[in-house]
Structure formats: structure tokens, C-alpha cells
N, C-alpha and C. Protein backbone atom coordinates (compact mmCIF):
# COMPACT_ATOMS: atom_id res chain seq x y z
N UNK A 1 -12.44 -10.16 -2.72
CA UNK A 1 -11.14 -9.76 -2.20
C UNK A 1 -10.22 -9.48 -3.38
N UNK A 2 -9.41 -8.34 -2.85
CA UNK A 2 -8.53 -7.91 -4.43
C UNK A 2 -7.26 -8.57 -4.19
N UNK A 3 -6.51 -9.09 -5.97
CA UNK A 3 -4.82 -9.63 -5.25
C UNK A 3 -4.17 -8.33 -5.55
N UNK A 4 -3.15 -8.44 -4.63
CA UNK A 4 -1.97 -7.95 -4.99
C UNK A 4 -0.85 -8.05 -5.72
N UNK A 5 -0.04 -7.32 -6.46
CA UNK A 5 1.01 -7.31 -7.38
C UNK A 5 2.14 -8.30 -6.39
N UNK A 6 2.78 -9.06 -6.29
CA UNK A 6 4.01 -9.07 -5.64
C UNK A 6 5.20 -7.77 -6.53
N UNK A 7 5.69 -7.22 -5.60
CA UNK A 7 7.09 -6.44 -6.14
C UNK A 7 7.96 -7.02 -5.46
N UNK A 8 9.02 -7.78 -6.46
CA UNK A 8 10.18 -7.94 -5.60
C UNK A 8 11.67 -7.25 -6.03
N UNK A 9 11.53 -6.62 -6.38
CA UNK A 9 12.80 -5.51 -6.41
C UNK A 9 12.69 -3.92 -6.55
N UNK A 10 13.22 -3.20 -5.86
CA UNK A 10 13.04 -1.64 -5.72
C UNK A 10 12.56 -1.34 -6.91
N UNK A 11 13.56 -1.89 -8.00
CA UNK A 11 12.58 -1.10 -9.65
C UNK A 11 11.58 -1.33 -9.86
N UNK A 12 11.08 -2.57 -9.31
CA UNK A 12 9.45 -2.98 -9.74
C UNK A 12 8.72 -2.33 -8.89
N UNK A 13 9.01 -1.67 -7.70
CA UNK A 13 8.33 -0.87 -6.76
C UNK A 13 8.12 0.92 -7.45
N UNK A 14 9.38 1.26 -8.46
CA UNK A 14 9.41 2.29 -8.91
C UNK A 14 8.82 2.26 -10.19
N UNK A 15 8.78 1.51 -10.78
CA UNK A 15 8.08 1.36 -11.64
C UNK A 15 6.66 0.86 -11.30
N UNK A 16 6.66 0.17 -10.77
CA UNK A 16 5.01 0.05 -10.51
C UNK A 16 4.20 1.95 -9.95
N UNK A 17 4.85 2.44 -9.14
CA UNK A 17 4.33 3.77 -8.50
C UNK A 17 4.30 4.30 -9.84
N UNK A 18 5.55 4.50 -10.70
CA UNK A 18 5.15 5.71 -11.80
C UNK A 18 3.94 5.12 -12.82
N UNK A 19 4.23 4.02 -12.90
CA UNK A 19 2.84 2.80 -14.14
C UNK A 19 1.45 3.55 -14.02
N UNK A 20 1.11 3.72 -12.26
CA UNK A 20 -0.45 3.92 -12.02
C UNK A 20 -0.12 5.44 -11.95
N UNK A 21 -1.69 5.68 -12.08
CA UNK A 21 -2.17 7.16 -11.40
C UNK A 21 -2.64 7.23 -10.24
N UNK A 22 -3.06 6.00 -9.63
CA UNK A 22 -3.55 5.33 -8.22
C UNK A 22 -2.64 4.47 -7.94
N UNK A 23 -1.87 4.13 -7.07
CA UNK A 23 -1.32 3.10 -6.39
C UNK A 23 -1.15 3.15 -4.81
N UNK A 24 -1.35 1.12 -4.46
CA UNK A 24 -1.09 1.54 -3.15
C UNK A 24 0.07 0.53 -2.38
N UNK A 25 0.85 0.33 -1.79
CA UNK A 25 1.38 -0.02 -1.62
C UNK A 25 1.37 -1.03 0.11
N UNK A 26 2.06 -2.31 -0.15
CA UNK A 26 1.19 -3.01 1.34
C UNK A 26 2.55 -3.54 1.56
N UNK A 27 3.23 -2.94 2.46
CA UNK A 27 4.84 -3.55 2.76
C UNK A 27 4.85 -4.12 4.18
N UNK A 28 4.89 -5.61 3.93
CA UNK A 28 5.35 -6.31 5.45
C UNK A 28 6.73 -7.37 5.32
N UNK A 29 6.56 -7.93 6.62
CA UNK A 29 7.75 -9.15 6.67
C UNK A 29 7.32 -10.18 6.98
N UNK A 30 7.72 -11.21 6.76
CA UNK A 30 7.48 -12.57 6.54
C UNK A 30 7.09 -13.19 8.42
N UNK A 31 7.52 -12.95 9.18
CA UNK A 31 7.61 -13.30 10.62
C UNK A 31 6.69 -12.25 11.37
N UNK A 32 5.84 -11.42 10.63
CA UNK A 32 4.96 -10.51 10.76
C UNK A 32 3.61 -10.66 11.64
N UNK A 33 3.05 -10.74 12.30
CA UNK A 33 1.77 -11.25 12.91
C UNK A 33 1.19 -10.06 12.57
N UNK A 34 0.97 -9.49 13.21
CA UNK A 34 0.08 -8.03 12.41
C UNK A 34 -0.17 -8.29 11.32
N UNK A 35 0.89 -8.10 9.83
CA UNK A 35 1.03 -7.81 9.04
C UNK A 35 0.16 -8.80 8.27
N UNK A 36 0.45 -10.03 8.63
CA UNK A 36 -0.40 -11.20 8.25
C UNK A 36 -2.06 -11.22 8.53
N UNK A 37 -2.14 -10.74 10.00
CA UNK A 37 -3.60 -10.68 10.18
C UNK A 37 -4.20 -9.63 9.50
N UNK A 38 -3.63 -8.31 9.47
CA UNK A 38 -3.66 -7.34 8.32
C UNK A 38 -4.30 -7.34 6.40
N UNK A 39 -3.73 -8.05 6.36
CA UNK A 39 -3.86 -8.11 4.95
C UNK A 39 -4.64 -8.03 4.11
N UNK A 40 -5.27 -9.50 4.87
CA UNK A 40 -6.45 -10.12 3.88
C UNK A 40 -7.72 -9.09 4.55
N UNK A 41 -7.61 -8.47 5.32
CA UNK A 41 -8.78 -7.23 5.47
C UNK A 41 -8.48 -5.91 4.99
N UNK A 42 -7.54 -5.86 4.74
CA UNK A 42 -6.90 -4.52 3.54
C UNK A 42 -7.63 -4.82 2.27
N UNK A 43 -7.12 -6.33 1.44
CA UNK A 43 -7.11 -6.61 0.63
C UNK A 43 -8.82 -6.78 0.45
N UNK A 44 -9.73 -7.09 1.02
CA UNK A 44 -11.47 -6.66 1.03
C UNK A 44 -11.94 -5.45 1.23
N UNK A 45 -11.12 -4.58 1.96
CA UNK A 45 -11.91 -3.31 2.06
C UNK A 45 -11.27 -2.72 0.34
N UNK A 46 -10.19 -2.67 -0.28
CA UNK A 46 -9.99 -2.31 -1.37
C UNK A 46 -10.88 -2.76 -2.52
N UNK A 47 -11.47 -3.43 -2.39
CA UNK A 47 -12.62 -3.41 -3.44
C UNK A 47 -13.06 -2.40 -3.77
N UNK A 48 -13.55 -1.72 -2.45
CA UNK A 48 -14.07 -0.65 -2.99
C UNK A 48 -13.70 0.52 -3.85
N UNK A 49 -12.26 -0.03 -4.34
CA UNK A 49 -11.87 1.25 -4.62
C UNK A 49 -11.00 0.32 -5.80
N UNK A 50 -11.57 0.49 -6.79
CA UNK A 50 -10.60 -0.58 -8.14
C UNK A 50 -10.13 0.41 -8.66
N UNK A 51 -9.99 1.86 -8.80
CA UNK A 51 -8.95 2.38 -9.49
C UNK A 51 -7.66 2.92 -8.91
N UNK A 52 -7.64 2.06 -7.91
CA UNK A 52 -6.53 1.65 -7.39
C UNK A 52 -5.81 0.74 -7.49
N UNK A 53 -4.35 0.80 -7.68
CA UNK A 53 -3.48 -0.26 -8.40
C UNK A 53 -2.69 -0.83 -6.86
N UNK A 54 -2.95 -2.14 -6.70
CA UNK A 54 -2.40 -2.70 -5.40
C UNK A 54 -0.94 -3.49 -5.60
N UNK A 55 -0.23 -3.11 -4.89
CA UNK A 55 1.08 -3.77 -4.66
C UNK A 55 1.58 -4.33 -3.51
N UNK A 56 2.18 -5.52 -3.50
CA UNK A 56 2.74 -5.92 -2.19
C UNK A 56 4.07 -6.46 -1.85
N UNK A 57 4.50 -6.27 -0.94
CA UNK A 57 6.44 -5.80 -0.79
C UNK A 57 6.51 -6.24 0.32
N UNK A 58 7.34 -7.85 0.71
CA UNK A 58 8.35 -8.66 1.59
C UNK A 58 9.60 -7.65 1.71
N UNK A 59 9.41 -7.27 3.05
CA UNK A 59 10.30 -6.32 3.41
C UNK A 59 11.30 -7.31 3.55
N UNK A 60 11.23 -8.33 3.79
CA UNK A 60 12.74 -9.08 4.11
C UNK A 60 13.13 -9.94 2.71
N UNK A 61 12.19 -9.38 1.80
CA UNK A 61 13.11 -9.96 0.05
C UNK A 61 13.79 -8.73 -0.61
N UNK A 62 13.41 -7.79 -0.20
CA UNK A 62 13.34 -6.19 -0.56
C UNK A 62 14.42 -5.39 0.74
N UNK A 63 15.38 -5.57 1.42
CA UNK A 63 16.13 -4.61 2.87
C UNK A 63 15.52 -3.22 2.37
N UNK A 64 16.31 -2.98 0.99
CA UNK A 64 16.54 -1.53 0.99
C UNK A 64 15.20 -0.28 0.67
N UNK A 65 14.28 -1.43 0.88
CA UNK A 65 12.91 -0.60 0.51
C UNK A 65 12.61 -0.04 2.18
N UNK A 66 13.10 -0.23 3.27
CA UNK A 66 13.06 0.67 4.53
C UNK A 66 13.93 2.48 4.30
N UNK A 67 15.26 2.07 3.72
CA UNK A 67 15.67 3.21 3.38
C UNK A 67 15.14 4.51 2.52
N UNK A 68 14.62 3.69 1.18
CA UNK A 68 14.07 4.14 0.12
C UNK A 68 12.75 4.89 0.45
N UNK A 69 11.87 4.04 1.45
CA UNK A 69 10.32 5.20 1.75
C UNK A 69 10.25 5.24 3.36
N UNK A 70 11.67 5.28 4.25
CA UNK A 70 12.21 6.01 5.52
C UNK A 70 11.02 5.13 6.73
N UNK A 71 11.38 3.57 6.64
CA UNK A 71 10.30 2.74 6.90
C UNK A 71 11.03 2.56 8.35
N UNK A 72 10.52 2.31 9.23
CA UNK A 72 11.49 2.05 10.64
C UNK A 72 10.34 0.93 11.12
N UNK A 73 9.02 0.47 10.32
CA UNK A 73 8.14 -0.61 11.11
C UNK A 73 7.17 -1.17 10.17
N UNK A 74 6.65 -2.50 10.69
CA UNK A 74 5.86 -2.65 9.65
C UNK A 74 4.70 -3.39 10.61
N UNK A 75 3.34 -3.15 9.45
CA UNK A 75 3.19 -2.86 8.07
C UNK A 75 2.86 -2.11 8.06
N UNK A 76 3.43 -1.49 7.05
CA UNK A 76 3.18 0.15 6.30
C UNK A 76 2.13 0.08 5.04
N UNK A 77 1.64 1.10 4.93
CA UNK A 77 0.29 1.20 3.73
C UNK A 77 0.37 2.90 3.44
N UNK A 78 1.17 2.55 1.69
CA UNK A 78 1.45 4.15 1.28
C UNK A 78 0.43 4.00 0.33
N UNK A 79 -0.06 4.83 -0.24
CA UNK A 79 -0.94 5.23 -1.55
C UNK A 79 -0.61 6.63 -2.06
N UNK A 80 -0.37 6.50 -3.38
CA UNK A 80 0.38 7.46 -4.21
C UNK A 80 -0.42 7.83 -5.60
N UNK A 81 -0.31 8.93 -5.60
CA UNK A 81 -1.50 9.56 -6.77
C UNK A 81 0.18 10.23 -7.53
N UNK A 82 -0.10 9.60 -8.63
CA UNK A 82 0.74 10.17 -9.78
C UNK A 82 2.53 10.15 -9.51
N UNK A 83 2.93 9.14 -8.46
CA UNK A 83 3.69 9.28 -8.41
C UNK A 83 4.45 9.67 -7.40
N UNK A 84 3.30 10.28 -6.31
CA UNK A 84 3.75 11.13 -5.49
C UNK A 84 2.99 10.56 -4.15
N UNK A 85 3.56 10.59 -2.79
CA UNK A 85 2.82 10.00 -1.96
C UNK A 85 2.29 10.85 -1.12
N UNK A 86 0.65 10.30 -1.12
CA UNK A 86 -0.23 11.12 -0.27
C UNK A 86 -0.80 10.93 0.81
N UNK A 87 -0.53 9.71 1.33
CA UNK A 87 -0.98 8.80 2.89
C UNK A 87 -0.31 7.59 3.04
N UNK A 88 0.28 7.52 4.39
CA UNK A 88 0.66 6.41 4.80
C UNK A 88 0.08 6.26 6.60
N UNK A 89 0.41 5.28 6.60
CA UNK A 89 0.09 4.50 7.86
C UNK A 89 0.74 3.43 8.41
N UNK A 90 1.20 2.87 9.15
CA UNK A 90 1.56 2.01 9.70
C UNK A 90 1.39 1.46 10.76
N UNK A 91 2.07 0.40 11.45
CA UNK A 91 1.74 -0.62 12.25
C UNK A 91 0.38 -0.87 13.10
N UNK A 92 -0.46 -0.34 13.41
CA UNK A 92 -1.45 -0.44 14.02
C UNK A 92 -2.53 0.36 12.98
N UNK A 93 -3.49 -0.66 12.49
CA UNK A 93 -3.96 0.42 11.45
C UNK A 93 -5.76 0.18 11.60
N UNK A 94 -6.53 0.88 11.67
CA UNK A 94 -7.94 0.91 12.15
C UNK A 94 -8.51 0.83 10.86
N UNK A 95 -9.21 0.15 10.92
CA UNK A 95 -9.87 -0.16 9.52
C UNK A 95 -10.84 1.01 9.12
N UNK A 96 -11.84 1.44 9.97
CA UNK A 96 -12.91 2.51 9.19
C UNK A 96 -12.01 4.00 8.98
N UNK A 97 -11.01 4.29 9.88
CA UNK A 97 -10.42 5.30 9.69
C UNK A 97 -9.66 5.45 8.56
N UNK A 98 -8.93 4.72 8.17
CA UNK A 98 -8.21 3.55 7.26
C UNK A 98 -9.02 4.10 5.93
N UNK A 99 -10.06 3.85 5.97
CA UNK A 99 -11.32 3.57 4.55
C UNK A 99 -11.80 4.88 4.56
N UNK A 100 -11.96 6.06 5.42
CA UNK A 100 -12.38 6.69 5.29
C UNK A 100 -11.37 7.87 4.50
N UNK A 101 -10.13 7.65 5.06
CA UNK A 101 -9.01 8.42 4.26
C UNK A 101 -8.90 8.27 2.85
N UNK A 102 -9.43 7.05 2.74
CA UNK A 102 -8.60 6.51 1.46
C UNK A 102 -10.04 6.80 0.28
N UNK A 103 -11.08 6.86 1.33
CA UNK A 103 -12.50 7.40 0.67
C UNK A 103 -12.26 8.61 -0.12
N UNK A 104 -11.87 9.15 0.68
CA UNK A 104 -11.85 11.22 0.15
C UNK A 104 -10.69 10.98 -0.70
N UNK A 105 -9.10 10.54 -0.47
CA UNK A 105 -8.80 10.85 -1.61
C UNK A 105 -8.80 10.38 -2.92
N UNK A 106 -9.63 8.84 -2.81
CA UNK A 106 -10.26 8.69 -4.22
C UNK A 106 -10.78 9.31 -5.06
N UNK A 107 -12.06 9.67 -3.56
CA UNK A 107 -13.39 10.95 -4.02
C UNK A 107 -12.47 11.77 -5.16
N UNK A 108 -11.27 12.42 -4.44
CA UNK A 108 -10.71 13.87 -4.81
C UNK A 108 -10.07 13.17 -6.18
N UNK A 109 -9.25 12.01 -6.74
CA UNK A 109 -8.58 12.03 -7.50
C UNK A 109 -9.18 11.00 -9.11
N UNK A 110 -10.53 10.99 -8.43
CA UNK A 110 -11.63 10.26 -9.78
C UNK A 110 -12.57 10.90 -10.12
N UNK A 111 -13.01 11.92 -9.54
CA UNK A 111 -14.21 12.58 -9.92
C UNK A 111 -13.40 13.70 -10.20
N UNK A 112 -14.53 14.68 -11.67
CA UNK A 112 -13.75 15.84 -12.52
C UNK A 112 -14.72 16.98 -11.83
């Protein structure tokens, strides 16, 4: 199972996205049931994929990170290639579909 970064302030969220060339981002709240049961099966299926840089964001230590990536629910799961975001998902999230997205754009952003 992979850990996650804690980010607890917007800059460490902006700075962490620009740091990697892979990043992904795992934003919930503390009173979360989903989000909680969520996780720790995010956090195993990402193995498969280590050139990916994992981060994780307490929406309720963090308010203004709903404004900042236009969040209205959680948990949300962005992944960002260079900076720039290329998939998200939220609250109800299917695991093989989930893995299979995140398959191809690895595929696309590690192999030359």
C-alpha cells in the first residue's frame, strides 16, 4: 500500500502539483464515510503506478481548496501531468474503471 503526502495548506497543494510530472491528488473530510472507506483501496491500487506522486488534502483543514479546484463534493481524485489536470472523479468512484483511466494515462505519459 502507498502513503500519501499530507498537504495542509493551498501552497503545499501548489507546490506539490508543480514539484511532480505525475501527481495525484486524494481530497476528503474528516466526517467522510466514503472517503474513509475509499482510501486505503486507492492507496493499493496505486502501486501500480509509482511514478506517480500521491497527495492527500482534509478538506476541512484546507476550506479554500473547494474554491481553488471548483470542488462541490467529496472525495475527489485529480491527477495532473505537468501541472495541468487531466482526470478527476469524485464521490462514487469504481475501482476497475478508476485503474483503467489512470492505466492509459500513465501508459501515455511514461513511455517515449
Amino acid at each position: 500500500m502507498r502513503e500519501m503526502e499530507e498537504l495542509t495548506s493551498l501552497e503545499m497543494v501548489d507546490d506539490f502539483i508543480k514539484k511532480h510530472h505525475l501527481s495525484f491528488l486524494y481530497i476528503s473530510r474528516t466526517n467522510c464515510s466514503v472517503c474513509h472507506a475509499l482510501l486505503p483501496q486507492v492507496r493499493e491500487l496505486m502501486v501500480d503506478f509509482p511514478l506517480i506522486q500521491l497527495g492527500h488534502i482534509n478538506a476541512d483543514d484546507i476550506e479554500e481548496i473547494a474554491g481553488h479546484f471548483s470542488i462541490f463534493t467529496v472525495p475527489v481524485l485529480l491527477l495532473f501531468a505537468d501541472g495541468k489536470e487531466l482526470w478527476r472523479e469524485a464521490r462514487f468512484v469504481h475501482l476497475q474503471p478508476f485503474k483503467d483511466k489512470i492505466q492509459k494515462l500513465y501508459d501515455a505519459y511514461t513511455t517515449n
